[in-house]
C-alpha atoms as a PDB file:
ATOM      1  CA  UNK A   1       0.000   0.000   0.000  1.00  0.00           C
ATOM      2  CA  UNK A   2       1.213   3.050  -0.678  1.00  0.00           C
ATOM      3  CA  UNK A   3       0.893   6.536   1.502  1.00  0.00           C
ATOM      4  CA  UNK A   4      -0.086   9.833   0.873  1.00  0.00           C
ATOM      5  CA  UNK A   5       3.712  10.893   1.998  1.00  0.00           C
ATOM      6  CA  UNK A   6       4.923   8.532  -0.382  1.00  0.00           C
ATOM      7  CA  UNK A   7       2.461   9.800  -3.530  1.00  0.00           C
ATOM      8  CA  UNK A   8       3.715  13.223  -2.413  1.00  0.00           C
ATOM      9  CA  UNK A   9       7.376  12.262  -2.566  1.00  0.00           C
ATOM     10  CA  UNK A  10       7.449  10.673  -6.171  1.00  0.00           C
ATOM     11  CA  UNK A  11       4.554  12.336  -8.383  1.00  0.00           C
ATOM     12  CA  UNK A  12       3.055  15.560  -8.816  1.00  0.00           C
ATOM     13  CA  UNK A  13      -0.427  16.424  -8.291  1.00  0.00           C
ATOM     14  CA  UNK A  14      -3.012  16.291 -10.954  1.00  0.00           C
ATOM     15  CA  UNK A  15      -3.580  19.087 -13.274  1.00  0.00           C
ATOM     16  CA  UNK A  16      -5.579  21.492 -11.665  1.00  0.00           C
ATOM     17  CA  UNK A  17      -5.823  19.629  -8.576  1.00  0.00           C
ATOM     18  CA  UNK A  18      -4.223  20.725  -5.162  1.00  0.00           C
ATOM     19  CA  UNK A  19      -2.342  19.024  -3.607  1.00  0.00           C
ATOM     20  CA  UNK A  20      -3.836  18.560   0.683  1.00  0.00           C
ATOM     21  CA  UNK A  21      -2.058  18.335   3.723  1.00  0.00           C
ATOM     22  CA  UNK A  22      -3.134  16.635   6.557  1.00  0.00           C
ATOM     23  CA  UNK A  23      -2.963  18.014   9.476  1.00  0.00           C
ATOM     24  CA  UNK A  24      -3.628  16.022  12.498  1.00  0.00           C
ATOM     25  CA  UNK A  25      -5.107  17.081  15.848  1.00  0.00           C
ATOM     26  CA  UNK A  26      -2.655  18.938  18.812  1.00  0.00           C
ATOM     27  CA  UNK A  27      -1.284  16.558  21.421  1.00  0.00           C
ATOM     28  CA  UNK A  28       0.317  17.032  24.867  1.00  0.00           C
ATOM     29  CA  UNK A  29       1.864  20.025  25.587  1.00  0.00           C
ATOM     30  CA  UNK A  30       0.889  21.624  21.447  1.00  0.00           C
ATOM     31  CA  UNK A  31      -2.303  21.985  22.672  1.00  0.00           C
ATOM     32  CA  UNK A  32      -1.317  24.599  25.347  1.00  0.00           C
ATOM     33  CA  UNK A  33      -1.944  28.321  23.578  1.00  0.00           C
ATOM     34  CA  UNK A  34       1.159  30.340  22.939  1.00  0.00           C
ATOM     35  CA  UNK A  35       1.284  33.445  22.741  1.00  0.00           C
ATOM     36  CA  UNK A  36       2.064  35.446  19.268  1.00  0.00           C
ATOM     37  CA  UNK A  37       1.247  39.292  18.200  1.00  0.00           C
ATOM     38  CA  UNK A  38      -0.974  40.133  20.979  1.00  0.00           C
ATOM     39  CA  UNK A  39      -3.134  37.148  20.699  1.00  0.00           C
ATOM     40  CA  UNK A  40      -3.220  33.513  22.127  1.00  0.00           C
ATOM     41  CA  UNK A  41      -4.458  30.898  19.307  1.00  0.00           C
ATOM     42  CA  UNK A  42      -6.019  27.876  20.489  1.00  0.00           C
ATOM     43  CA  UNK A  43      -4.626  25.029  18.920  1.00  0.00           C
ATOM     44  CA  UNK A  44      -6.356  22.576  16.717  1.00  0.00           C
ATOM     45  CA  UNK A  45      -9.286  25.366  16.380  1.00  0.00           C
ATOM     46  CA  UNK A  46      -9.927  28.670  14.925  1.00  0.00           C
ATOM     47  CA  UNK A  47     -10.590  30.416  17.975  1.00  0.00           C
ATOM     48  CA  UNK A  48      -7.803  33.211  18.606  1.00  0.00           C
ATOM     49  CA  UNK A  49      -7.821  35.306  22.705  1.00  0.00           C
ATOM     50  CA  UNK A  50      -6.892  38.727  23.323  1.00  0.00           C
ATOM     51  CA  UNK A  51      -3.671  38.586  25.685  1.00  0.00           C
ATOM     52  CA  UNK A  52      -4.964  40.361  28.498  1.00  0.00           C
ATOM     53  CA  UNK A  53      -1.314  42.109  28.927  1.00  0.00           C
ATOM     54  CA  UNK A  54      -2.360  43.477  24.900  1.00  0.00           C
ATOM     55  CA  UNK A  55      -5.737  44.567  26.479  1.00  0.00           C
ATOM     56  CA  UNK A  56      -4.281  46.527  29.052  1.00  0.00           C
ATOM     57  CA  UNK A  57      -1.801  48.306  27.318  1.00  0.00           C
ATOM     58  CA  UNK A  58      -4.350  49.364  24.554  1.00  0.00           C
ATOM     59  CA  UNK A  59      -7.206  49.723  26.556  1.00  0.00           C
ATOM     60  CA  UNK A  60      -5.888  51.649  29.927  1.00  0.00           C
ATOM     61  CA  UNK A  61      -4.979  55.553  29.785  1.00  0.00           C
ATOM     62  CA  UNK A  62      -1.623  56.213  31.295  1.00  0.00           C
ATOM     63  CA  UNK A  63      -2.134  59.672  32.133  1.00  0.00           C
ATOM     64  CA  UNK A  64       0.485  61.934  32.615  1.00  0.00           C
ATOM     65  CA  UNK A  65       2.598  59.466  34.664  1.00  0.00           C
ATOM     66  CA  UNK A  66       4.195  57.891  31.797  1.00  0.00           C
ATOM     67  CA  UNK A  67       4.871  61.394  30.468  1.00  0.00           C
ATOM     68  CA  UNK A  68       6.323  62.211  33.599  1.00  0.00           C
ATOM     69  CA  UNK A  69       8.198  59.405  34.041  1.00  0.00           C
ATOM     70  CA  UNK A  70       9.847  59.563  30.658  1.00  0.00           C
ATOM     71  CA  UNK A  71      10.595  63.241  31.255  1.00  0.00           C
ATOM     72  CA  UNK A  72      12.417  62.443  34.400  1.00  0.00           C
ATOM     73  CA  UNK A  73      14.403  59.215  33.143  1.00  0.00           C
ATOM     74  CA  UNK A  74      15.904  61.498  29.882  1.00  0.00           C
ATOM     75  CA  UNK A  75      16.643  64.739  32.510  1.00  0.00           C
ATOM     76  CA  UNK A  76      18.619  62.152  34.614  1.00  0.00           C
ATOM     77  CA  UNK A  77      20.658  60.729  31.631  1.00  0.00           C
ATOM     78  CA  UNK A  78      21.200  64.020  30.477  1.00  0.00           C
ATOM     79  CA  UNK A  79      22.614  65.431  33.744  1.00  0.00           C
ATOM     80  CA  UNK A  80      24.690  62.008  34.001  1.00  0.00           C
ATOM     81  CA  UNK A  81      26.040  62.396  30.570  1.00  0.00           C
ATOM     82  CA  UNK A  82      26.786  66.242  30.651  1.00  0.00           C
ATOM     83  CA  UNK A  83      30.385  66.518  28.810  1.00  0.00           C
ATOM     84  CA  UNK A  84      29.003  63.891  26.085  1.00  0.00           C
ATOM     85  CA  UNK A  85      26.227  66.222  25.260  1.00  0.00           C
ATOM     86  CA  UNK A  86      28.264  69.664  25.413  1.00  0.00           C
ATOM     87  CA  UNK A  87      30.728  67.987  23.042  1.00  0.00           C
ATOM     88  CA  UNK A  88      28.325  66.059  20.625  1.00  0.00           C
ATOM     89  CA  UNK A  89      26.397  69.799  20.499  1.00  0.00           C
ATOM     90  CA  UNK A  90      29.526  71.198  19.134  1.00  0.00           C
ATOM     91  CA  UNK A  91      29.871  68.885  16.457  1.00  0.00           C
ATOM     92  CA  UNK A  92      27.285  69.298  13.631  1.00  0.00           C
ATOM     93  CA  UNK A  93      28.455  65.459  12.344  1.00  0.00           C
ATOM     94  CA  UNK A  94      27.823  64.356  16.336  1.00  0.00           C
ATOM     95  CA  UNK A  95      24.884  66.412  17.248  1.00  0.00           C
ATOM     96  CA  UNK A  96      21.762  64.346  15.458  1.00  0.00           C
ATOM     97  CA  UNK A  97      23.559  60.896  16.908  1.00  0.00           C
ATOM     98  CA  UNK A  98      23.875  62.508  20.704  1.00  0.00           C
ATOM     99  CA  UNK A  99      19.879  63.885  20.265  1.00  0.00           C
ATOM    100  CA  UNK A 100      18.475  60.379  19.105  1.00  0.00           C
ATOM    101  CA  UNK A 101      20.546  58.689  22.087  1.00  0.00           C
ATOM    102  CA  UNK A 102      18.794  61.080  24.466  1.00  0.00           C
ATOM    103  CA  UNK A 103      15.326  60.654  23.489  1.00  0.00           C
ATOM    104  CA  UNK A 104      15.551  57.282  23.669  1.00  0.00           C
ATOM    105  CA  UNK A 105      16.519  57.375  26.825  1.00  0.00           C
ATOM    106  CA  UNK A 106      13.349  56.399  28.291  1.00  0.00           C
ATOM    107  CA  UNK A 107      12.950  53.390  25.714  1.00  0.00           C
ATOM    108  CA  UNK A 108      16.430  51.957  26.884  1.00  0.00           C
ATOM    109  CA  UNK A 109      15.086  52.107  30.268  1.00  0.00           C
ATOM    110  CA  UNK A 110      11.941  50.412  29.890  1.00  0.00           C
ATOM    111  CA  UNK A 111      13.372  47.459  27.817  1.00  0.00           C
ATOM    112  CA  UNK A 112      16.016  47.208  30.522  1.00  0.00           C
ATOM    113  CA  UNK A 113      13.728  46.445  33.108  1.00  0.00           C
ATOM    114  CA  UNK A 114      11.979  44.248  30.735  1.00  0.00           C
ATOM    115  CA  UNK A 115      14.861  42.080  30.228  1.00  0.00           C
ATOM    116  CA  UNK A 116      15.422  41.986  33.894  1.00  0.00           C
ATOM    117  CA  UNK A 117      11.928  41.149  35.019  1.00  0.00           C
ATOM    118  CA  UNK A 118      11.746  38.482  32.160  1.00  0.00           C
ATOM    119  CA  UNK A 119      14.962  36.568  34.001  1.00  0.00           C
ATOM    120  CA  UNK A 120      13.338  36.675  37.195  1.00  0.00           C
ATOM    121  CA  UNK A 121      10.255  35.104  36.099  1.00  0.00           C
ATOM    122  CA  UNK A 122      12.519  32.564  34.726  1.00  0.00           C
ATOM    123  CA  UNK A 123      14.091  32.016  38.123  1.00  0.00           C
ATOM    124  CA  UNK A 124      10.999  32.002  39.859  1.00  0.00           C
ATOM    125  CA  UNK A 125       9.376  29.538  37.553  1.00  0.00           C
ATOM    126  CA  UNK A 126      12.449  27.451  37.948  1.00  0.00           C
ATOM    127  CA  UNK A 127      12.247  27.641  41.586  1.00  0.00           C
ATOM    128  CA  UNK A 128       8.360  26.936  41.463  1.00  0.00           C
ATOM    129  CA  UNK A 129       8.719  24.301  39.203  1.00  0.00           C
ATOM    130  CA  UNK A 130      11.717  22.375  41.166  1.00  0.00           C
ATOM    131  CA  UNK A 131      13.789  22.312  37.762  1.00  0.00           C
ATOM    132  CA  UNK A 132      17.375  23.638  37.705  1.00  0.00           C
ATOM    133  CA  UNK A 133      17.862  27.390  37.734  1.00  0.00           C
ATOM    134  CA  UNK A 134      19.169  28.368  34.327  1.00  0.00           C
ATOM    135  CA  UNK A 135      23.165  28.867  34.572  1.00  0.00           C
ATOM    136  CA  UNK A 136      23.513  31.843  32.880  1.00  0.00           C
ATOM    137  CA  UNK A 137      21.222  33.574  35.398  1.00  0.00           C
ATOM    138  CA  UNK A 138      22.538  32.195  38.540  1.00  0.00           C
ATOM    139  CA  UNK A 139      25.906  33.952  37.333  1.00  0.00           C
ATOM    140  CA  UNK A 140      24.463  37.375  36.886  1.00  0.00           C
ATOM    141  CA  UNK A 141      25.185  39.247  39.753  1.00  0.00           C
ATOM    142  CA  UNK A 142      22.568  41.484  38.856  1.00  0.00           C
ATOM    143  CA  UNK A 143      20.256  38.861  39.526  1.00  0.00           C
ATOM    144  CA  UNK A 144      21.378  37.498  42.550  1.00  0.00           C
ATOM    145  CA  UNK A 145      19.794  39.701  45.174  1.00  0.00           C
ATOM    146  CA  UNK A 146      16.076  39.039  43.393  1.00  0.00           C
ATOM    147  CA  UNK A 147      16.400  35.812  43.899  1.00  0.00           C
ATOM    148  CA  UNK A 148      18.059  35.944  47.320  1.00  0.00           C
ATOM    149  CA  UNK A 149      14.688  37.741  48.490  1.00  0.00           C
ATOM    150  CA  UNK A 150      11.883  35.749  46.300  1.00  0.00           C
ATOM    151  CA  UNK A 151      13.540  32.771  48.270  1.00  0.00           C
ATOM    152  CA  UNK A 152      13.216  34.731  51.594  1.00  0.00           C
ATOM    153  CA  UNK A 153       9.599  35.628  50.436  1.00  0.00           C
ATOM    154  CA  UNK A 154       8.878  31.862  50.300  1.00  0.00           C
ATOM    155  CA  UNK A 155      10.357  31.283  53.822  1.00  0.00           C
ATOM    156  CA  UNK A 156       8.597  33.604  55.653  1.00  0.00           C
ATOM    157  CA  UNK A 157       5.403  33.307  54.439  1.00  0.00           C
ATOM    158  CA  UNK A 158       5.190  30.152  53.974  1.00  0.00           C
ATOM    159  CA  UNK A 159       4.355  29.813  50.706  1.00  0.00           C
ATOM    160  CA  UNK A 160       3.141  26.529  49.028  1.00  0.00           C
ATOM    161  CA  UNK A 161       2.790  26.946  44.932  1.00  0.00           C
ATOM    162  CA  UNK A 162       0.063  25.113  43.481  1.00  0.00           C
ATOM    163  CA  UNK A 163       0.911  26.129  39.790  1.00  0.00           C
ATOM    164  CA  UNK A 164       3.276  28.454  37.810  1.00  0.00           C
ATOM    165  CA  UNK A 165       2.954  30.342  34.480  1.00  0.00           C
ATOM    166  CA  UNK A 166      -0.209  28.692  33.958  1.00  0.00           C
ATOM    167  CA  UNK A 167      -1.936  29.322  30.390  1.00  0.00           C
ATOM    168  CA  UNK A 168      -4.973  30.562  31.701  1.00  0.00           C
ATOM    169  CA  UNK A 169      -8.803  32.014  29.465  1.00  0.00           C
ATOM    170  CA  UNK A 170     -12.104  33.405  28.892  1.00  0.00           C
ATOM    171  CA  UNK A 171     -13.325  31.908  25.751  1.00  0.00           C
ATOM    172  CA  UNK A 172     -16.737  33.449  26.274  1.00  0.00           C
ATOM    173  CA  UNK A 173     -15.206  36.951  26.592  1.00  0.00           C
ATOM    174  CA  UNK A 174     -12.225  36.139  24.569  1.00  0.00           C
ATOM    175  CA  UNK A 175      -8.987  36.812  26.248  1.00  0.00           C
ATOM    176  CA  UNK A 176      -6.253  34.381  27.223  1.00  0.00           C
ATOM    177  CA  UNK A 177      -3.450  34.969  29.509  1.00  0.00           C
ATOM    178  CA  UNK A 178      -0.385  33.559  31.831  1.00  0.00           C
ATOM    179  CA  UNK A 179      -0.465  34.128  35.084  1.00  0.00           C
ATOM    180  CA  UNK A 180       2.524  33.746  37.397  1.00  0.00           C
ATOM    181  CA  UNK A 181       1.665  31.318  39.997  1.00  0.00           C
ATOM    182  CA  UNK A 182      -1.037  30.547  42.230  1.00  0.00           C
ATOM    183  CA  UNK A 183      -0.317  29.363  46.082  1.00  0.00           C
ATOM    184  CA  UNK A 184      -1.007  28.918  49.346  1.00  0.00           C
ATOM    185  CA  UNK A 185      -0.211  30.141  52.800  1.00  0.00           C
ATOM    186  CA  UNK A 186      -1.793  30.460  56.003  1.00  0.00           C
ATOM    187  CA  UNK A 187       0.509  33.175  56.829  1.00  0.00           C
ATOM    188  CA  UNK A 188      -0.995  34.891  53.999  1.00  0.00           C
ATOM    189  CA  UNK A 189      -4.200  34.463  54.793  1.00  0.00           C
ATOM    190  CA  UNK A 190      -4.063  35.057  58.560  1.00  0.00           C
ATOM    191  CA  UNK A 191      -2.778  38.823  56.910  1.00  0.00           C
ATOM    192  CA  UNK A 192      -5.636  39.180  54.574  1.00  0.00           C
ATOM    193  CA  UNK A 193      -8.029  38.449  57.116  1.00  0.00           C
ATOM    194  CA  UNK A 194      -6.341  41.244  59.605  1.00  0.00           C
ATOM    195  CA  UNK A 195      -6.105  43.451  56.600  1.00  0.00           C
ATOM    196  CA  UNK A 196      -9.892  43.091  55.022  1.00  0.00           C
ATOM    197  CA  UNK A 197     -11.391  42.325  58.420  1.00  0.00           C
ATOM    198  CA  UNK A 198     -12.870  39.088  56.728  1.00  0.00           C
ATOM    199  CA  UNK A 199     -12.704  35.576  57.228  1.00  0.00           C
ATOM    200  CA  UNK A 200     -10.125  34.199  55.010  1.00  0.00           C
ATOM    201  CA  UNK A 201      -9.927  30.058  55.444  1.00  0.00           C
ATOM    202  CA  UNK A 202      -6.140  28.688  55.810  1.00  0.00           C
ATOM    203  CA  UNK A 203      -5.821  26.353  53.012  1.00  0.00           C
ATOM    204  CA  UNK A 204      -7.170  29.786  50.457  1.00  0.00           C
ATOM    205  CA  UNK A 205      -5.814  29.635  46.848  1.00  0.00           C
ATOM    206  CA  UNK A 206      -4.360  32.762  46.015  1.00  0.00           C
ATOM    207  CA  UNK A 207      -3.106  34.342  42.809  1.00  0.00           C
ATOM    208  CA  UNK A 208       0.202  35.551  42.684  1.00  0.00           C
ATOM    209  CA  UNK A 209       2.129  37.921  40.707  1.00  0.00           C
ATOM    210  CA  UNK A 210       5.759  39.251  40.449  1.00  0.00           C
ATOM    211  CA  UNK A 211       6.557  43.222  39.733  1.00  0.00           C
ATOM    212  CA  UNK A 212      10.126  43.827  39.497  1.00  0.00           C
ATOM    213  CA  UNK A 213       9.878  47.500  38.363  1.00  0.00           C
ATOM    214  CA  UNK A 214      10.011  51.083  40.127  1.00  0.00           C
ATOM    215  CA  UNK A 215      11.629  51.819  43.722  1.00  0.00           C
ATOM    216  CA  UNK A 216      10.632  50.090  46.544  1.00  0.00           C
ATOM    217  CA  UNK A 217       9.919  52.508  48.806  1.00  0.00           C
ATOM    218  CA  UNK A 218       7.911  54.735  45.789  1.00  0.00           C
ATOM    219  CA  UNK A 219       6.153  52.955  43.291  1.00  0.00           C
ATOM    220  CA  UNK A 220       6.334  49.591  40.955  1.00  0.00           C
ATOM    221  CA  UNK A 221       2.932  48.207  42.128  1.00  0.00           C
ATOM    222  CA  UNK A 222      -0.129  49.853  39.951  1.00  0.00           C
ATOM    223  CA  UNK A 223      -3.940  49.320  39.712  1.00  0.00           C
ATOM    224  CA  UNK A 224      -3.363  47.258  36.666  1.00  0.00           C
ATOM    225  CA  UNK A 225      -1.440  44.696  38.134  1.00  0.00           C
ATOM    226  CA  UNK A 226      -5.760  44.020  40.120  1.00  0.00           C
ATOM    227  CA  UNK A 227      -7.030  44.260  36.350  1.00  0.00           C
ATOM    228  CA  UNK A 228      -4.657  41.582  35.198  1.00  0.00           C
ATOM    229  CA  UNK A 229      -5.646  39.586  37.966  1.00  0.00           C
ATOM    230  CA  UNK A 230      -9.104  39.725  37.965  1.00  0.00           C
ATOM    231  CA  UNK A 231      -8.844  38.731  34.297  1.00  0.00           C
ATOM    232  CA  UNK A 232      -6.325  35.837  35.423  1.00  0.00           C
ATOM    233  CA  UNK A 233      -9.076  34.774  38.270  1.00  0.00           C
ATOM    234  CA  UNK A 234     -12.425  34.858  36.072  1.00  0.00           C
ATOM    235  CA  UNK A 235     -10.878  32.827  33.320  1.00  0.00           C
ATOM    236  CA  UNK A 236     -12.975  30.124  32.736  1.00  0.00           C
ATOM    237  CA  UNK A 237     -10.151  27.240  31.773  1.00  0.00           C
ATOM    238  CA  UNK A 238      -6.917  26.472  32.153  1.00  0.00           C
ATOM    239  CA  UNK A 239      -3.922  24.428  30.166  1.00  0.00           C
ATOM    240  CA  UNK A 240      -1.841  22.418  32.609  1.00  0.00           C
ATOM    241  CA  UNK A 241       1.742  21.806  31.228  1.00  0.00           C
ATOM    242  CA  UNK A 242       1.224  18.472  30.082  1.00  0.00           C
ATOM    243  CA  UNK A 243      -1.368  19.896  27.817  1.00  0.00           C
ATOM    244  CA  UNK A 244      -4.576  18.966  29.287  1.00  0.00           C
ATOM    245  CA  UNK A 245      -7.311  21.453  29.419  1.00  0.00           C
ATOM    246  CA  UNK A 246      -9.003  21.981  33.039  1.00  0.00           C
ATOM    247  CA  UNK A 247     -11.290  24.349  34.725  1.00  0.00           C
ATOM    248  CA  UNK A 248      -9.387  27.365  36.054  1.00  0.00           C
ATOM    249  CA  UNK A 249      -9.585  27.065  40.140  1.00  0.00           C
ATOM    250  CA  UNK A 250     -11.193  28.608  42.250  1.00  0.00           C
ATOM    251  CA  UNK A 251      -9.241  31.614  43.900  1.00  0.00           C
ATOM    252  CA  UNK A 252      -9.791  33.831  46.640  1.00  0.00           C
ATOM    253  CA  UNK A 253     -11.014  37.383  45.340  1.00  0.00           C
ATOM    254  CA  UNK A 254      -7.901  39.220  46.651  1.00  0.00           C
ATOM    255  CA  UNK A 255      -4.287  37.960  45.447  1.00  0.00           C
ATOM    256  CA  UNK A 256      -0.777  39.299  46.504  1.00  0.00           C
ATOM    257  CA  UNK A 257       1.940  41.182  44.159  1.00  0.00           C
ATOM    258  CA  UNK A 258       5.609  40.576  45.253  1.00  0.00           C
ATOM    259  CA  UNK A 259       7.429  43.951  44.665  1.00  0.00           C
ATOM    260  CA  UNK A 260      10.609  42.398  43.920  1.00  0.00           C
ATOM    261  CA  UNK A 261      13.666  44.651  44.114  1.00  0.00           C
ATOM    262  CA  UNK A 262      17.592  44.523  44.862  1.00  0.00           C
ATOM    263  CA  UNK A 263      17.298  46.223  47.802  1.00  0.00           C
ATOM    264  CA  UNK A 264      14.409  43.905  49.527  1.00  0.00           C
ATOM    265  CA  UNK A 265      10.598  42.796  48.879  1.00  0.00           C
ATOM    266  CA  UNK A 266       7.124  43.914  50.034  1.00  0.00           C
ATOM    267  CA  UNK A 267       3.744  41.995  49.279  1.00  0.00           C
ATOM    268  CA  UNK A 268       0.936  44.190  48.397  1.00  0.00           C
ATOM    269  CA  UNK A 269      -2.636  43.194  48.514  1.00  0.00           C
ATOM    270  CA  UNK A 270      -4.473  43.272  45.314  1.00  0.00           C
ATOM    271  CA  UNK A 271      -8.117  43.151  45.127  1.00  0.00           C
ATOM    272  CA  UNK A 272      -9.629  41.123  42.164  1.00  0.00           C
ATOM    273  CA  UNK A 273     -13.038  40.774  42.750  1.00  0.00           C
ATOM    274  CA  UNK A 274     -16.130  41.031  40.801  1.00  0.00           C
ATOM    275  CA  UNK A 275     -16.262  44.422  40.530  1.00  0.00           C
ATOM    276  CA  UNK A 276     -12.191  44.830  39.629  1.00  0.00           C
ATOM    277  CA  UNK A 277     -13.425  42.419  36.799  1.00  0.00           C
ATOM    278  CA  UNK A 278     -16.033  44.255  35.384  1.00  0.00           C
ATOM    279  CA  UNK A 279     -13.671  47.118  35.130  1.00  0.00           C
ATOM    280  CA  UNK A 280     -10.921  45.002  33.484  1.00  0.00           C
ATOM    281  CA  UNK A 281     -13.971  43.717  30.971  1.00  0.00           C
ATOM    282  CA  UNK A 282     -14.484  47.658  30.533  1.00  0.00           C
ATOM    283  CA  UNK A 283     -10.988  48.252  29.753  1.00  0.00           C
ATOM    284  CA  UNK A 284     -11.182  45.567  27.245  1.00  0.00           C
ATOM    285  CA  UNK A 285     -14.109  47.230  25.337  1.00  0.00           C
ATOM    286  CA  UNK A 286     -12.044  50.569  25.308  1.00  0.00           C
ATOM    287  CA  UNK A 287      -9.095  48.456  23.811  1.00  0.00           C
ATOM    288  CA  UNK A 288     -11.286  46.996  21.083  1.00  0.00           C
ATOM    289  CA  UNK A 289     -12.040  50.708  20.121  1.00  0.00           C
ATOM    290  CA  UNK A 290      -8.554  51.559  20.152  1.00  0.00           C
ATOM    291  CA  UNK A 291      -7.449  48.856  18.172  1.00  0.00           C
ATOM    292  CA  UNK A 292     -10.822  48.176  15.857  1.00  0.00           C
ATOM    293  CA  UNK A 293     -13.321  50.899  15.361  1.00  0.00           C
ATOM    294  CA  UNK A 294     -11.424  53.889  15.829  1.00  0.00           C
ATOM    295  CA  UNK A 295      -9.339  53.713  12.739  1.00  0.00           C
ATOM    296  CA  UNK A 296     -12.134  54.116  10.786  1.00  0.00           C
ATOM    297  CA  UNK A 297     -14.818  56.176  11.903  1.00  0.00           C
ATOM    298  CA  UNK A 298     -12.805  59.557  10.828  1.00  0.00           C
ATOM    299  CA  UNK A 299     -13.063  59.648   7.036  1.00  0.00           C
ATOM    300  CA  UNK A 300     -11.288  61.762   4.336  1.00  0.00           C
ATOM    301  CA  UNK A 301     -12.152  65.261   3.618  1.00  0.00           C
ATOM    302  CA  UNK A 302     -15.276  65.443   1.806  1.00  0.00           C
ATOM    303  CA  UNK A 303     -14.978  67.625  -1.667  1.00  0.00           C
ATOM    304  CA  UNK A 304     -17.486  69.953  -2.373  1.00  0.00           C
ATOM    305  CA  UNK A 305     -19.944  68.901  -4.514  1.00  0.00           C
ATOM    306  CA  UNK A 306     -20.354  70.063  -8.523  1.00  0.00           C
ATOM    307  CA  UNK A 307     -23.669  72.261  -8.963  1.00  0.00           C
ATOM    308  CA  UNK A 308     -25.570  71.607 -12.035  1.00  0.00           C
ATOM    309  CA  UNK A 309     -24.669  75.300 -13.356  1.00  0.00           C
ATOM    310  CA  UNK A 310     -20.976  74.346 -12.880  1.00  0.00           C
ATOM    311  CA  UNK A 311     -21.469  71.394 -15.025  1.00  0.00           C
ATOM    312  CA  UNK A 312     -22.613  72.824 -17.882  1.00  0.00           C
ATOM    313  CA  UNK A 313     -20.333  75.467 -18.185  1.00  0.00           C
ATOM    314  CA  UNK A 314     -17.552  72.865 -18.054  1.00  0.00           C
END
């Protein structure tokens, strides 16, 4: 008997006739959704979710703080980079180079801390997970005092993970997302409880994230981060890493965000209730307009119109 791989491989198709390739169903861990241009597809279907990080950065208004922020960020550089500037100012061939460096100033910044909160998920996942911690990161010194005080973090609140960088979505509303962990603690609960002035039962599942930006004594926690979460804790499913497609657990409707920095760690309360997730369902609608209907409800210039008199004297 011959195959279809086989036919392929020694004739060609028909005249006029296409040639079809078969494509068979996702298994194990190719059925989890990956991420890819803002969207997460859902493999072995048609159906594509918004990434709710996509959603949030289209749909929420920054304000002036990122305005502020970048202003700051290319005053400091400037200041720090004083004789570089004077000189490059003086020299017509120098001065366009030194002015794009500045501006970008902010840019550099941002993709900096990127880069850095991007390892430490990896070295949290790592220690989540119980797999070895990736070499190249253990020998960043950069590095070391995150992970010195996520480790602390774990010992003093007694943190149990029940899942990390879980695939999690809404295929009803139709967003997808990965959250960083969810755990357990009754040291973390026990402060919830004093906090709220609620009961809050021990053995609570509670999402957790991981912020690694802004000072630690100022800012790097934002109302977004409750937004994300919300999303992450009304998702309907969820893709465990061997593939197999589950019902997203139940979580209690306020989560923690470890503010990760060199310099030490704080865990702030976020509340992700139903309310926080009708907001983040609002701030999805706004980012559909951004990113949909908006580009084409202002139309050209109209022209004015020919009279009849016009015509026929042309």
């Amino acid at each position: 008997m011959t195959t279809t791989a086989q036919a392929g491989a020694n004739t060609a198709p028909a005249a006029g006739r296409r040639s079809r390739k078969t494509v068979s169903a996702p298994t194990g861990t190719d059925r989890i959704p990956k991420p890819s241009q803002g969207w997460y597809r859902v493999k072995g279907t048609d159906l594509k979710l918004r990434r709710v990080t996509t959603i949030l950065e289209q749909g929420c208004s920054k304000g002036d703080a990122l305005t502020f922020w970048a202003g700051n960020i290319t005053a400091e550089t400037a200041m720090n980079n004083l004789p570089y500037l004077v000189s490059s100012s003086l020299r017509p061939e120098q001065r366009t180079e030194a002015y794009d460096w500045l501006r970008r100033a902010h840019i550099r910044k941002k993709d900096e801390r990127a880069d850095i909160g991007t390892a430490v998920h990896r070295l949290v996942e790592a220690h989540v997970l119980g797999t070895p911690m990736p070499e190249e990161l253990l020998a960043d010194e950069e590095l070391a005092p995150f992970l010195a005080h996520f480790l602390r973090f774990v010992e003093e609140w007694q943190v149990e993970f029940e899942a990390s960088e879980m695939v999690v979505g809404h295929e009803e509303q139709g967003y997808a997302g990965t959250l960083d962990y969810l755990l357990r603690s009754p040291v973390i609960a026990a402060a919830l409880a004093a906090y709220f002035g609620t009961e809050v039962p021990a053995d609570s599942v509670f999402c957790g994230d991981t912020k690694t930006g802004g000072e630690l004594d100022v800012k790097g926690v934002y109302p977004e981060a409750s937004l994300q979460m919300a999303a992450y804790r009304k998702a309907r499913v969820a893709w465990l890493r061997d593939g197999t497609k589950v019902p997203m657990p139940e979580t209690f409707w306020a989560g923690v965000v470890l503010h990760l920095r060199p310099e030490g760690y704080r865990l702030i309360p976020a509340v992700a209730d139903d309310e926080v997730f009708q907001a983040f369902l609002t701030v999805k609608a706004n980012s559909e307009w951004t990113s949909g209907l908006s580009k084409t409800v202002i139309r050209p210039a109209l022209t004015l119109p020919t009279t009849n008199s016009e015509e026929r004297a042309a």
